[in-house]
N, C-alpha and C. Protein backbone atom coordinates (compact mmCIF):
# COMPACT_ATOMS: atom_id res chain seq x y z
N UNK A 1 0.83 -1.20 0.00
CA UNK A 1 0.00 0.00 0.00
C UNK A 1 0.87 1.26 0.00
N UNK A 2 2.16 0.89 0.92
CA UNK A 2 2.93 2.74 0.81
C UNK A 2 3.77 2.72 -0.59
N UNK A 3 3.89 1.44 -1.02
CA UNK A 3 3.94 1.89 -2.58
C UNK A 3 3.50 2.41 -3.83
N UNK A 4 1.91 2.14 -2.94
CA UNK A 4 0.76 2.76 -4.23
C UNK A 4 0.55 4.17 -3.69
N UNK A 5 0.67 4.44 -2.56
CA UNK A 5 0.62 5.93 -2.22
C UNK A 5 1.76 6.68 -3.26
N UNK A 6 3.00 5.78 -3.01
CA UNK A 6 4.21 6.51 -3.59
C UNK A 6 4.33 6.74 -4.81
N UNK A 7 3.63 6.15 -5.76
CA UNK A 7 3.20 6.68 -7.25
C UNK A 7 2.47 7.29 -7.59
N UNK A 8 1.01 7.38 -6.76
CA UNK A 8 0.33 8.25 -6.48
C UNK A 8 0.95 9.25 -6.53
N UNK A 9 1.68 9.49 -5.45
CA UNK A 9 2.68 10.83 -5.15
C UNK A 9 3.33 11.64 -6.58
N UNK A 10 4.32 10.46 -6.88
CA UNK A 10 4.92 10.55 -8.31
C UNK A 10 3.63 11.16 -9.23
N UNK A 11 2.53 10.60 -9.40
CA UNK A 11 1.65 11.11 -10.55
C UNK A 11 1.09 12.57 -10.42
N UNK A 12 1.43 13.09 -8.97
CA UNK A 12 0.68 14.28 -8.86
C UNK A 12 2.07 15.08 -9.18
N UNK A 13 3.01 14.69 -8.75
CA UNK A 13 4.52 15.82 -9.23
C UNK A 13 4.17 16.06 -10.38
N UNK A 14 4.17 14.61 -11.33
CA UNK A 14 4.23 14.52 -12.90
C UNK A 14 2.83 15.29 -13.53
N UNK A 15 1.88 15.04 -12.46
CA UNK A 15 0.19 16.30 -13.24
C UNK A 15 1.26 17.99 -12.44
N UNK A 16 1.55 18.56 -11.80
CA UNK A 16 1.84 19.39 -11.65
C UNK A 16 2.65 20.25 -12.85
N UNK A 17 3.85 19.04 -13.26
CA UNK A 17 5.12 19.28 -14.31
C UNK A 17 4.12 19.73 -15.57
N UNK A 18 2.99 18.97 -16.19
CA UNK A 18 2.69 18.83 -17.42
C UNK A 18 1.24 18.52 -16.86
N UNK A 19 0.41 19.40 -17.25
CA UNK A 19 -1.34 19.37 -17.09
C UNK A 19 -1.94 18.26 -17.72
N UNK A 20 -0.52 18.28 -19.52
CA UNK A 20 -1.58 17.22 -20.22
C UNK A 20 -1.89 15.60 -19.82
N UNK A 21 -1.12 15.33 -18.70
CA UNK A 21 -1.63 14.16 -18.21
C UNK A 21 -2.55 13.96 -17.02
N UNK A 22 -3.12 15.23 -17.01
CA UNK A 22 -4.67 15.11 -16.33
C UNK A 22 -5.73 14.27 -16.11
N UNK A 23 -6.06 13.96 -17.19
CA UNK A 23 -6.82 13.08 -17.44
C UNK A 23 -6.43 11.37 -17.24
N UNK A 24 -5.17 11.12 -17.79
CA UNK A 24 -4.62 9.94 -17.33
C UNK A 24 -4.61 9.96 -15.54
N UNK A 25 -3.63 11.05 -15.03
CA UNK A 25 -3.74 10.79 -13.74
C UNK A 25 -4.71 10.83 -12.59
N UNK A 26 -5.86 11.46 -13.29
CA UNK A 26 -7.07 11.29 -12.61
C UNK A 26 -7.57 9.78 -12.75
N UNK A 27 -7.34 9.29 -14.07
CA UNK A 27 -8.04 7.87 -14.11
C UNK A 27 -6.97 6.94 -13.12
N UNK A 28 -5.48 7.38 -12.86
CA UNK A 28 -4.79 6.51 -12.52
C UNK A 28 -5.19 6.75 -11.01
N UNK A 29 -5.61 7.99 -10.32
CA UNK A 29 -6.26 8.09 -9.00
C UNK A 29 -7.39 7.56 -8.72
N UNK A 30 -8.12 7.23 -9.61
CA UNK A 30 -9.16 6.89 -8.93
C UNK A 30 -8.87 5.33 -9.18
N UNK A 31 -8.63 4.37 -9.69
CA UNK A 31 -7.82 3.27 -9.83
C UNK A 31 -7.46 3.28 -8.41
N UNK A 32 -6.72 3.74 -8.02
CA UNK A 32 -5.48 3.56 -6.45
C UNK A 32 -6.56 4.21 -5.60
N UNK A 33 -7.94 5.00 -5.62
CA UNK A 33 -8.54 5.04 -4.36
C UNK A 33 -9.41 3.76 -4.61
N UNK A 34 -9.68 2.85 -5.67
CA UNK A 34 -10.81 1.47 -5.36
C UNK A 34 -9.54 0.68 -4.83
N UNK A 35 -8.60 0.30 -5.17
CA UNK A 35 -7.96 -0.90 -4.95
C UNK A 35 -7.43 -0.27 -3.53
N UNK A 36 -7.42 0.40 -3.16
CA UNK A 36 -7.08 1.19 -1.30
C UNK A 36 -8.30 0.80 -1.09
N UNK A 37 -9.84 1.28 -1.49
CA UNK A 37 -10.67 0.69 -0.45
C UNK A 37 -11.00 -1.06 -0.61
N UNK A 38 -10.55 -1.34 -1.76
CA UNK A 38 -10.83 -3.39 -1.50
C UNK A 38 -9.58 -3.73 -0.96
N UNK A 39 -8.56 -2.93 -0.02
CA UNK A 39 -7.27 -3.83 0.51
C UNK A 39 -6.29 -3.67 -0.43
């Protein structure tokens, strides 16, 4: 789990750097908040 936080992390540096992966990193967040709430 503190590894999926930790890319998490990484994906928000990387949406900060470059907007245009917005949309990816929103889909990749909400991905990592279901599999955080099934364990």
């Amino acid at each position: 789990m503190l590894q999926q936080l930790e890319w998490l992390r990484d994906d928000y540096q990387r949406m900060r750097d470059s907007t245009e992966s917005v949309g990816t990193m929103g889909a990749r967040f909400f991905i990592g908040m279901a599999a955080r709430r099934t364990g």
